[in-house]
C-alpha atoms as a PDB file:
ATOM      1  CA  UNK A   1     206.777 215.981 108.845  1.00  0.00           C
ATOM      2  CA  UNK A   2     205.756 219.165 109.173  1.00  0.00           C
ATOM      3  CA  UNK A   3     208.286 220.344 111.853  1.00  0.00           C
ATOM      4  CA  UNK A   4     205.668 221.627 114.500  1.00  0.00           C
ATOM      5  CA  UNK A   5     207.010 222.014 117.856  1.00  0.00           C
ATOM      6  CA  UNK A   6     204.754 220.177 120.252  1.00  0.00           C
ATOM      7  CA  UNK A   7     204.140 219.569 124.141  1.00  0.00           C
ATOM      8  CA  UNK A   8     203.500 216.142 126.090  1.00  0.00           C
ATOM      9  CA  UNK A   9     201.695 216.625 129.352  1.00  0.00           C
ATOM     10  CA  UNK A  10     202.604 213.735 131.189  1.00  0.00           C
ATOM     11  CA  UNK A  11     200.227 212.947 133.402  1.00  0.00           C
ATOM     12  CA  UNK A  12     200.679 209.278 134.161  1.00  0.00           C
ATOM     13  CA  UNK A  13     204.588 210.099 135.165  1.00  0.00           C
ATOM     14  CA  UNK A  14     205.725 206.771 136.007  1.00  0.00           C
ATOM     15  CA  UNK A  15     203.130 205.203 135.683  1.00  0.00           C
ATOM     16  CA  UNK A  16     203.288 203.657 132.138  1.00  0.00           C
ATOM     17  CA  UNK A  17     201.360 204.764 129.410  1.00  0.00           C
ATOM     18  CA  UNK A  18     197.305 203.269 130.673  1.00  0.00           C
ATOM     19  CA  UNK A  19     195.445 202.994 127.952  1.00  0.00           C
ATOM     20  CA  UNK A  20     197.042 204.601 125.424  1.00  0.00           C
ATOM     21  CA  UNK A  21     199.737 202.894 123.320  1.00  0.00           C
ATOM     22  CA  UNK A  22     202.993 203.524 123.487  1.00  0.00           C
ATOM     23  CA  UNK A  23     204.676 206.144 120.825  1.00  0.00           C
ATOM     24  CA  UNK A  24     207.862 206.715 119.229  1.00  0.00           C
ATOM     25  CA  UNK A  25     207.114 210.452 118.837  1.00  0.00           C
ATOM     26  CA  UNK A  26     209.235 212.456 120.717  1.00  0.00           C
ATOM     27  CA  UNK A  27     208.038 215.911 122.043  1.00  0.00           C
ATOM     28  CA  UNK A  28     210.260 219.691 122.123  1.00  0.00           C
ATOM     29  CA  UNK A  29     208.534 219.663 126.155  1.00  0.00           C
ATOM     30  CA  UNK A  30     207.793 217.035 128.219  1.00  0.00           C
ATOM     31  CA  UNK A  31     205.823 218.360 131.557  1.00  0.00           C
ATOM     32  CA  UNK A  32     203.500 216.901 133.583  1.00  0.00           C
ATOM     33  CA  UNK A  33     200.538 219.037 134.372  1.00  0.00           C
ATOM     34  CA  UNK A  34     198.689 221.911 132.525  1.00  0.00           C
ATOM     35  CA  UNK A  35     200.360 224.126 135.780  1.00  0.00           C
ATOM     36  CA  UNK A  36     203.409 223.311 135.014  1.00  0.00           C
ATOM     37  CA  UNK A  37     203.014 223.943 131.090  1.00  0.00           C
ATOM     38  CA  UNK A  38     202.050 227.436 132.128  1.00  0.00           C
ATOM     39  CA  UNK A  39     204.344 228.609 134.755  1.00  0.00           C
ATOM     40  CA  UNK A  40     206.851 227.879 131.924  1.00  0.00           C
ATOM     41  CA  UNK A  41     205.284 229.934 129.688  1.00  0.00           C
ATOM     42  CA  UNK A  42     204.884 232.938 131.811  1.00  0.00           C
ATOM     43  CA  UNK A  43     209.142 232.462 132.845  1.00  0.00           C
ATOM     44  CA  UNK A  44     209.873 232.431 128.846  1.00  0.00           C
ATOM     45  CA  UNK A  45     207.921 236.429 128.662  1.00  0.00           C
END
C-alpha cells in the first residue's frame, strides 16, 4: 500500500453500487458530489 489518502464521491448514495462492483477499499472522505468535495476544501483554508 502506498498510504495515499483518497476521496469517494458517492454519487449513487443509497442506491447500491450500479454497475460497478462492490469494494472493500475504504476511503479518508466519503462525499457525495464534486460540490460538496469542494466546499470542504475551501472550509479546511
Amino acid at each position: 500500500a502506498l498510504s495515499l489518502a483518497n476521496v469517494w464521491v458517492d454519487r449513487q448514495t443509497g442506491r447500491g453500487t450500479g454497475m460497478t462492483p462492490p469494494t472493500e477499499a475504504q476511503p479518508n472522505l466519503r462525499v457525495t458530489s464534486m460540490a460538496e468535495l469542494v466546499a470542504l476544501h475551501r472550509a479546511e483554508r
